[in-house]
N, C-alpha and C. Protein backbone atom coordinates (compact mmCIF):
# COMPACT_ATOMS: atom_id res chain seq x y z
N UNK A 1 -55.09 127.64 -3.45
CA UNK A 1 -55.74 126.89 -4.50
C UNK A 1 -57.19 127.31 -4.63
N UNK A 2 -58.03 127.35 -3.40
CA UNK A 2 -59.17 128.17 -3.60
C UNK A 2 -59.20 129.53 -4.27
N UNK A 3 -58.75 130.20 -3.58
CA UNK A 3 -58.52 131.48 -4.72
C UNK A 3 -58.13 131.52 -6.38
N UNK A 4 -57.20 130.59 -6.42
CA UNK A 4 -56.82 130.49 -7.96
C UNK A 4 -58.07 129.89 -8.87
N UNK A 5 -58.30 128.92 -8.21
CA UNK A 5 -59.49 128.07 -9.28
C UNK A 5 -60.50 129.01 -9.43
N UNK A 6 -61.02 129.48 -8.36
CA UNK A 6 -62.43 130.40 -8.39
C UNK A 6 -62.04 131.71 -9.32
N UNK A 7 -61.00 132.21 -8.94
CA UNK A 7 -60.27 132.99 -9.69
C UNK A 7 -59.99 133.38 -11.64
N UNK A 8 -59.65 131.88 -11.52
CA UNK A 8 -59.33 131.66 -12.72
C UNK A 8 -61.06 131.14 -13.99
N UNK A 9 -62.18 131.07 -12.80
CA UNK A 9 -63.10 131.06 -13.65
C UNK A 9 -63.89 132.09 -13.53
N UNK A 10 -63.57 132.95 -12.89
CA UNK A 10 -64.04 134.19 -12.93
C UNK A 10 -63.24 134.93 -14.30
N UNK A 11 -62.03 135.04 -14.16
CA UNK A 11 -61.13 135.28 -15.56
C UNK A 11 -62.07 134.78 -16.88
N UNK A 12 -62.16 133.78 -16.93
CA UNK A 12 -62.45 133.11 -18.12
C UNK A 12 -63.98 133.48 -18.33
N UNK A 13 -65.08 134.52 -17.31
CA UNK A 13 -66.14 134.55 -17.45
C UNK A 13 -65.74 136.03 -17.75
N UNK A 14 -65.16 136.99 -17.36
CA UNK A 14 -64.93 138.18 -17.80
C UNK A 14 -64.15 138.08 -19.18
N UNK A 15 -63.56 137.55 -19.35
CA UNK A 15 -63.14 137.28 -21.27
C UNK A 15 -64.24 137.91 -22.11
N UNK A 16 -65.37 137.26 -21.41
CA UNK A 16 -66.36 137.29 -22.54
C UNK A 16 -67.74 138.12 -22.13
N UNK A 17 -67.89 138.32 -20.32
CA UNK A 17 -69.10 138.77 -19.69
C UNK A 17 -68.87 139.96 -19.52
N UNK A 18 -69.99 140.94 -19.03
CA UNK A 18 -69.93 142.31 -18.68
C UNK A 18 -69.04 142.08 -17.73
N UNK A 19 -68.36 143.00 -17.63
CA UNK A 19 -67.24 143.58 -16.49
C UNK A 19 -67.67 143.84 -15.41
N UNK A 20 -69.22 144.87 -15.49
CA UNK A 20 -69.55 145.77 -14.52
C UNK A 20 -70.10 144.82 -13.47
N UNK A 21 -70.96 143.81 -14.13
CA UNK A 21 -71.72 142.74 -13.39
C UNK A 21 -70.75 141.80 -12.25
N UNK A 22 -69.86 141.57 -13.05
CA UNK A 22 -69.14 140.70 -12.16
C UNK A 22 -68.09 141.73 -11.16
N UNK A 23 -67.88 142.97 -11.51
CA UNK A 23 -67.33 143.59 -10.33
C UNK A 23 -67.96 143.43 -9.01
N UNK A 24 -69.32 143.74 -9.63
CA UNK A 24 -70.45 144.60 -8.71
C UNK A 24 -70.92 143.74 -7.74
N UNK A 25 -71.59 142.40 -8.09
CA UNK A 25 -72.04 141.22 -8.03
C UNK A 25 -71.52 140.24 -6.30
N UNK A 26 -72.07 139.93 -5.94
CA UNK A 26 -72.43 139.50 -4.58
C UNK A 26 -71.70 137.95 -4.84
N UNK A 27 -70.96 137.11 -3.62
CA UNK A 27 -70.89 135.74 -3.60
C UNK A 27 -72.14 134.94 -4.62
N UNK A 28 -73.37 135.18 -4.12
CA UNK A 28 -74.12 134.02 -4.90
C UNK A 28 -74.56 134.39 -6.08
N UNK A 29 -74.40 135.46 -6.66
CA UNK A 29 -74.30 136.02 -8.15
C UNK A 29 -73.54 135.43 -8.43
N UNK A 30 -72.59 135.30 -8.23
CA UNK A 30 -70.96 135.01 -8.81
C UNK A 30 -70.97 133.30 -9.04
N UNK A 31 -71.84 133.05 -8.23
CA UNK A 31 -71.74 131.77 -8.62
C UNK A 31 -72.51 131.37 -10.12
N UNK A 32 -73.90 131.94 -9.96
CA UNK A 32 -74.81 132.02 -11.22
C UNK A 32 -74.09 132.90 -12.45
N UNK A 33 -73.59 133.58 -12.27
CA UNK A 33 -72.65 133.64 -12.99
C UNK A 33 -71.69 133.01 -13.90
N UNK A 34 -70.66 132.23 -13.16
CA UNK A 34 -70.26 131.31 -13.35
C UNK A 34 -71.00 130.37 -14.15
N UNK A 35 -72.33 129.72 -13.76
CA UNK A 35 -73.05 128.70 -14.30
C UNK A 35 -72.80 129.18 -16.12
N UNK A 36 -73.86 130.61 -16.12
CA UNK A 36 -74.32 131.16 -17.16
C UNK A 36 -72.85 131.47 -18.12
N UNK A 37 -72.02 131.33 -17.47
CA UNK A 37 -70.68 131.63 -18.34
C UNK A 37 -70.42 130.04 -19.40
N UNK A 38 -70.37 129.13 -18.26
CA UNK A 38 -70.15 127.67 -18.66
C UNK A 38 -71.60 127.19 -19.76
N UNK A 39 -72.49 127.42 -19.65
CA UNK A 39 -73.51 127.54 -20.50
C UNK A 39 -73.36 128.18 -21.54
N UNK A 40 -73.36 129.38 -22.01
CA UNK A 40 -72.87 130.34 -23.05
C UNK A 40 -71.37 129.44 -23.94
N UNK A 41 -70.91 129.05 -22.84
CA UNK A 41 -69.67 128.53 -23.91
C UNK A 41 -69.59 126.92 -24.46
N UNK A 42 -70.40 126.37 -23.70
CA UNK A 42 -70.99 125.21 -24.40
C UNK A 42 -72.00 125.52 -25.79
N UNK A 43 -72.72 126.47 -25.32
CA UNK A 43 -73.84 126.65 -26.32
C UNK A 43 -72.69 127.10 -28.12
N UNK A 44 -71.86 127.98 -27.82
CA UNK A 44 -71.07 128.68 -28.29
C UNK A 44 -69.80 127.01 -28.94
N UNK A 45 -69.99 126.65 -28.39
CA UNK A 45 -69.13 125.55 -28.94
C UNK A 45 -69.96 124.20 -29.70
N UNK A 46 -70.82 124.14 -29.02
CA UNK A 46 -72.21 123.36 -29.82
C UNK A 46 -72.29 124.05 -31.00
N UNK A 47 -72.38 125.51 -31.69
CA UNK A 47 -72.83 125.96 -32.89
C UNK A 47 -71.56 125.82 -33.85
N UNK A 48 -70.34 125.85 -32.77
CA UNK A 48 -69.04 125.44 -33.62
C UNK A 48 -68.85 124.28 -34.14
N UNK A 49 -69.00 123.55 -33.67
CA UNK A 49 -69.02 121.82 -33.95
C UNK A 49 -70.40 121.55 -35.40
N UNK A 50 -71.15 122.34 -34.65
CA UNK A 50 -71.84 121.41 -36.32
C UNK A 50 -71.68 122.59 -37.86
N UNK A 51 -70.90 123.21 -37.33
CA UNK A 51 -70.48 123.92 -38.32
C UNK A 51 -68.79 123.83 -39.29
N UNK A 52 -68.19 122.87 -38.01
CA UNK A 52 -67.12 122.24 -38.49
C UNK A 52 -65.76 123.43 -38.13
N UNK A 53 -66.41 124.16 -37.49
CA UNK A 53 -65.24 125.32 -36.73
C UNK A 53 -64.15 124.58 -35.75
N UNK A 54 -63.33 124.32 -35.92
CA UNK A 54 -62.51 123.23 -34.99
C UNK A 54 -61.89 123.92 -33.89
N UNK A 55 -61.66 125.29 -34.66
CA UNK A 55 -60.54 126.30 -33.06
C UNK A 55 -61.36 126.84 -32.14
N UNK A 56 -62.66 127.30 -32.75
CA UNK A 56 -63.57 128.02 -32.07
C UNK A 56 -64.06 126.50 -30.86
N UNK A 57 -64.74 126.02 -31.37
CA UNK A 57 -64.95 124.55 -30.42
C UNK A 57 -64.08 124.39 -29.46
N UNK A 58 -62.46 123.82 -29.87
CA UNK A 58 -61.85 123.32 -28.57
C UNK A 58 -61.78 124.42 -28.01
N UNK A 59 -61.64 125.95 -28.26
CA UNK A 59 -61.54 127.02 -27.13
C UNK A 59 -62.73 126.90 -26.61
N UNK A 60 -63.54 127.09 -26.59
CA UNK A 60 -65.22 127.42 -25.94
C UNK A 60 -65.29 126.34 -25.16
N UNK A 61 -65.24 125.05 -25.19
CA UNK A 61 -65.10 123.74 -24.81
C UNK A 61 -63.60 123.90 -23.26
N UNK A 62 -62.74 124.41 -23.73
CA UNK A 62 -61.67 124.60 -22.82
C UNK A 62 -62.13 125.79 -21.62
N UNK A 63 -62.43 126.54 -22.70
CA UNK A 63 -62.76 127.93 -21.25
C UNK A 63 -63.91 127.20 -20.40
N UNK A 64 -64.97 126.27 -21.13
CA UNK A 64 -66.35 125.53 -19.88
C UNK A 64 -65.84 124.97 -18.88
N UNK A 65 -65.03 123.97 -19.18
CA UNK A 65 -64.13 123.26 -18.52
C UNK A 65 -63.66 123.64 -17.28
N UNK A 66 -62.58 125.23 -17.47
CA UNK A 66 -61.96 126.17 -16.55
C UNK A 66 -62.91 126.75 -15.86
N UNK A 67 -64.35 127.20 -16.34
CA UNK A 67 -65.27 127.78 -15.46
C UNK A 67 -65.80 126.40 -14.46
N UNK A 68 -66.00 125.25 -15.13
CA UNK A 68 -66.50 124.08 -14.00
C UNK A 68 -65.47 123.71 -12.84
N UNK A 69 -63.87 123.95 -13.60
CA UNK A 69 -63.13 123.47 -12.54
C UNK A 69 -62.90 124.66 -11.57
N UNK A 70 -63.16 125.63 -11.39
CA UNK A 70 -63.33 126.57 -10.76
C UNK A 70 -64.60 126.85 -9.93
N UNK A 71 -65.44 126.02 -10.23
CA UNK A 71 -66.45 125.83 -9.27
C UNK A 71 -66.33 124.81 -8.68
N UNK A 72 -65.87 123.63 -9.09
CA UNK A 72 -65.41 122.40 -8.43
C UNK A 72 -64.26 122.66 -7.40
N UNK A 73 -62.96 123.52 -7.37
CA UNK A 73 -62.28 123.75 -6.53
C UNK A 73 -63.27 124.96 -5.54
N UNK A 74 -63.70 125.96 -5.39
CA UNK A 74 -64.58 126.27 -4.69
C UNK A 74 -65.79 125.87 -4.35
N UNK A 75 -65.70 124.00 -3.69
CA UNK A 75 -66.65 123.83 -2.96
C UNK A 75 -65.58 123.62 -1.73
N UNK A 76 -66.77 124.09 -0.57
CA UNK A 76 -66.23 123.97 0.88
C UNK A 76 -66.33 122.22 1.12
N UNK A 77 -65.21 121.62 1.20
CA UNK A 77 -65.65 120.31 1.37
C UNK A 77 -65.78 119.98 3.04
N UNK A 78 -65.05 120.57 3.32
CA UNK A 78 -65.34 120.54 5.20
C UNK A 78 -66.67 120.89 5.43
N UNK A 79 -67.08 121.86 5.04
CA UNK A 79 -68.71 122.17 5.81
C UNK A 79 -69.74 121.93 4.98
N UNK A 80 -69.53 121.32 3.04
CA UNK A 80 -70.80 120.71 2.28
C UNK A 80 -70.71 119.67 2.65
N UNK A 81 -69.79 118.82 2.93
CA UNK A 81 -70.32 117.67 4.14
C UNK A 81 -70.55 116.65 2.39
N UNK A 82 -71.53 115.46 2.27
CA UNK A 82 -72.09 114.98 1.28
C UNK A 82 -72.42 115.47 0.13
N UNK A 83 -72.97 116.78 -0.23
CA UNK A 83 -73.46 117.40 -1.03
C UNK A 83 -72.39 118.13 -1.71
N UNK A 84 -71.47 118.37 -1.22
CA UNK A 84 -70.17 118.96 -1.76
C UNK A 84 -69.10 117.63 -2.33
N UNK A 85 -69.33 117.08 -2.04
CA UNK A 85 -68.56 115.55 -2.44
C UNK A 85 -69.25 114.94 -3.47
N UNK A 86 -70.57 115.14 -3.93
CA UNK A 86 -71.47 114.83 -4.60
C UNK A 86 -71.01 116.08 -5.71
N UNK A 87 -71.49 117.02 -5.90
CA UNK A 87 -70.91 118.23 -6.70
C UNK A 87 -69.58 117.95 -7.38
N UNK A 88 -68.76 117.86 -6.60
CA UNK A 88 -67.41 117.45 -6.78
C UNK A 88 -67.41 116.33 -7.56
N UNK A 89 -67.85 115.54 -7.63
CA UNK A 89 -67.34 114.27 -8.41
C UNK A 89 -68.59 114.16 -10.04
N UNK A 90 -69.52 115.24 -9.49
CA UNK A 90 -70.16 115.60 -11.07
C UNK A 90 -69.49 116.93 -12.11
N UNK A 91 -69.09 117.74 -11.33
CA UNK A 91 -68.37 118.52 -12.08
C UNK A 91 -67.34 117.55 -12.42
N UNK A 92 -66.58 117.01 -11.80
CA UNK A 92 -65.10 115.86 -12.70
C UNK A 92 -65.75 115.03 -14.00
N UNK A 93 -67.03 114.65 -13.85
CA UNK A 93 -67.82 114.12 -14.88
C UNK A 93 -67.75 114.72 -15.64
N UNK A 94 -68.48 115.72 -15.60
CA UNK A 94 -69.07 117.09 -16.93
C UNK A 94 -67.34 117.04 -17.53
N UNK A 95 -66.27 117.95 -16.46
CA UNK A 95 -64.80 117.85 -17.28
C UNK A 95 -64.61 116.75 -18.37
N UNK A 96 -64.45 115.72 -18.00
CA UNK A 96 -64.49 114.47 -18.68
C UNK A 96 -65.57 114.15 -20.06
N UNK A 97 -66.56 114.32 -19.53
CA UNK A 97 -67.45 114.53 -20.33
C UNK A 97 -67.12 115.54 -21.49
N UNK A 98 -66.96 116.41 -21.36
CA UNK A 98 -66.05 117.66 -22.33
C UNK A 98 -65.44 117.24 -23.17
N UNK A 99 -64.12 117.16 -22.75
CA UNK A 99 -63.04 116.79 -23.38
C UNK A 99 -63.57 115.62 -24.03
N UNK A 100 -64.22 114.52 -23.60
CA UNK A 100 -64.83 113.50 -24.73
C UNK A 100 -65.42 114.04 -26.08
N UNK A 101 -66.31 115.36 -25.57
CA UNK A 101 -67.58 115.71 -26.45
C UNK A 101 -66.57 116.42 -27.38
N UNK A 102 -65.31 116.92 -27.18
CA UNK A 102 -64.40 117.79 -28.12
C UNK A 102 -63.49 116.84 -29.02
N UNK A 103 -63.13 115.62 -28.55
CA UNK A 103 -62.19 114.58 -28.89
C UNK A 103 -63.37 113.61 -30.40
N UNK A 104 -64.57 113.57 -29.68
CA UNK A 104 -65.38 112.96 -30.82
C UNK A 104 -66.66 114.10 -31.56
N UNK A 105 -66.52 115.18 -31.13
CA UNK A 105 -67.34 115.92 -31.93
C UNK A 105 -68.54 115.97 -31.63
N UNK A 106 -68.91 115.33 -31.03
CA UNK A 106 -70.63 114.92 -29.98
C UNK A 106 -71.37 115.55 -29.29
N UNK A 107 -71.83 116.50 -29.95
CA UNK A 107 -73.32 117.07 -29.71
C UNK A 107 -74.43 117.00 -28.63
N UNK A 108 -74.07 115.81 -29.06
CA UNK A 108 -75.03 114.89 -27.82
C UNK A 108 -74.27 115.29 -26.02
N UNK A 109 -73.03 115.00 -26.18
CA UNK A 109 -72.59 114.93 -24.64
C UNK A 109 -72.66 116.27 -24.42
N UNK A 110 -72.04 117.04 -25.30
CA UNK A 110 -72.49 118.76 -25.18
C UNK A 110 -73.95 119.37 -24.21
N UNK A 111 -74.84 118.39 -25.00
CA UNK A 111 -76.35 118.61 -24.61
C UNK A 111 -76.61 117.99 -23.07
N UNK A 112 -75.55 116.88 -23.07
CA UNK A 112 -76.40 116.45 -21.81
C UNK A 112 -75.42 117.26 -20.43
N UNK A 113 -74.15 117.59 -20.70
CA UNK A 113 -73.14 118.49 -19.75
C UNK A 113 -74.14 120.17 -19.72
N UNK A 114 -74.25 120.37 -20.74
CA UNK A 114 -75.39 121.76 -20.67
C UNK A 114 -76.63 121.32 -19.81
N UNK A 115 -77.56 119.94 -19.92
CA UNK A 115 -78.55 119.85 -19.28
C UNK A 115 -78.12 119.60 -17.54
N UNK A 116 -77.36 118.70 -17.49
CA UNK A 116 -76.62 118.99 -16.13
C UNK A 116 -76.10 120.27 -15.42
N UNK A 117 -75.59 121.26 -16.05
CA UNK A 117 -75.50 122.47 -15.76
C UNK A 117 -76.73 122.75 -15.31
N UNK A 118 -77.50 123.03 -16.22
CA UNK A 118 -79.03 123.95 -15.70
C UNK A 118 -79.72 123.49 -15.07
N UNK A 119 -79.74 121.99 -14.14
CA UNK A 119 -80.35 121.41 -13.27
C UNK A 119 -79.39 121.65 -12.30
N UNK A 120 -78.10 121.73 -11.54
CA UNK A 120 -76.94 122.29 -10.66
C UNK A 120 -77.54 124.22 -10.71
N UNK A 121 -77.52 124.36 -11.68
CA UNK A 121 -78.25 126.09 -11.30
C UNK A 121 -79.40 126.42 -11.02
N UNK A 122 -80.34 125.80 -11.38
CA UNK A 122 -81.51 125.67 -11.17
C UNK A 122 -81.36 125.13 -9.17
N UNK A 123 -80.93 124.44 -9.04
CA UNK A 123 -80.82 124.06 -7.37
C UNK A 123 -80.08 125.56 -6.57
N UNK A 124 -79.17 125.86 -7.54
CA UNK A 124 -78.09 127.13 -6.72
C UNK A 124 -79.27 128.56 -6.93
N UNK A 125 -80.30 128.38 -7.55
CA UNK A 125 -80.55 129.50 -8.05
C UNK A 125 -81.87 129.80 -7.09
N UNK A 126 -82.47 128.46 -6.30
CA UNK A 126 -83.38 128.29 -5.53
C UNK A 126 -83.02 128.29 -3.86
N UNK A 127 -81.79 128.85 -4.03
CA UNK A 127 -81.33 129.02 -2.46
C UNK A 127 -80.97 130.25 -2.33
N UNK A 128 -81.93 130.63 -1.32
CA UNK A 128 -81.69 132.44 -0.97
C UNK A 128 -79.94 132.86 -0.91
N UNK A 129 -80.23 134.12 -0.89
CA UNK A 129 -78.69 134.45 -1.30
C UNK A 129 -78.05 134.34 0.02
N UNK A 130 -78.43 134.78 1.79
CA UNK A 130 -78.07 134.54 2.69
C UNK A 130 -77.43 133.32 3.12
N UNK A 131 -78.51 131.88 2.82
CA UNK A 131 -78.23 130.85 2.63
C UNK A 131 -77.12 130.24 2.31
N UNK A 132 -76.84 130.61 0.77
CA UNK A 132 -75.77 130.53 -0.12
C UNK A 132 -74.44 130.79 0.24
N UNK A 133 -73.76 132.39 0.83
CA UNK A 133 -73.17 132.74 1.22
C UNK A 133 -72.80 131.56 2.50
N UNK A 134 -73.25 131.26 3.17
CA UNK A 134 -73.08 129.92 3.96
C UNK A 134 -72.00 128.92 3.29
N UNK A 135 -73.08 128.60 2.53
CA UNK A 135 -73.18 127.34 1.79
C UNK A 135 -71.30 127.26 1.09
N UNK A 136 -70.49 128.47 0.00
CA UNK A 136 -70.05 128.73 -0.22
C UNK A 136 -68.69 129.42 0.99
N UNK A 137 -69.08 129.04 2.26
CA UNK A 137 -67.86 129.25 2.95
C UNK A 137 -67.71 130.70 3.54
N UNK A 138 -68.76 131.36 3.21
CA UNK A 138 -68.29 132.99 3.82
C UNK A 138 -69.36 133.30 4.59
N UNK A 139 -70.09 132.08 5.31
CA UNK A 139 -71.49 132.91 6.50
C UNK A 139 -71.11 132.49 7.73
């Protein structure tokens, strides 16, 4: 199940990201990665929605989703201890949050699941990469 989820949002970030990057790219890249994927497709579904694009939206909205639940199944919950249980139950938010923001068209929840993102990367993005690799189960 670890493999698949992480897996499967890595998939859904190569759909649309350079190839070469995410070949190439280290554990804690991959995570920022990830972030910047789920960002891009919110943003990308935000311009759909007030434009009244309905297919483009729920896809962009669906692939965020698959990139969050793919970071949500790759947390180490044995060794993040609190902080991984904490993660965990905000990414299930943001999901939720989603699917709301796609069901009523809302802009707004869009904005605040994007602002939650970039405060979660902004924390991942301030931890050395050694660190990280830890953090993520492989130090």
């Amino acid at each position: 199940m670890y493999q698949t989820g992480i897996q499967q949002a890595l998939n859904q970030y190569r759909n649309a990201g350079p190839l070469a990057e995410v070949s190439e790219a280290d554990p804690h890249r991959l995570i920022q990665l990830l972030f910047e994927g789920a960002l891009d497709r919110i943003a990308i579904a935000r311009g759909a929605m007030r434009q009244g694009d309905v297919a483009v939206k729920g896809d962009r909205i669906s692939r965020a989703i698959a990139i969050i639940d793919g970071l949500r199944a790759h947390l180490d919950m044995e060794r993040g201890g609190e902080i991984a249980a904490n993660l965990r139950s905000l990414y299930e938010y943001m999901e939720r949050r989603l699917a709301e923001a796609n069901l009523r068209d809302d802009v707004q929840i869009l904005d605040e699941v994007a602002n939650l993102l970039r405060e979660v990367k902004s924390g991942w993005d301030a931890i050395p990469q050694q660190q990280s690799a830890f953090a993520i189960g492989r130090g």
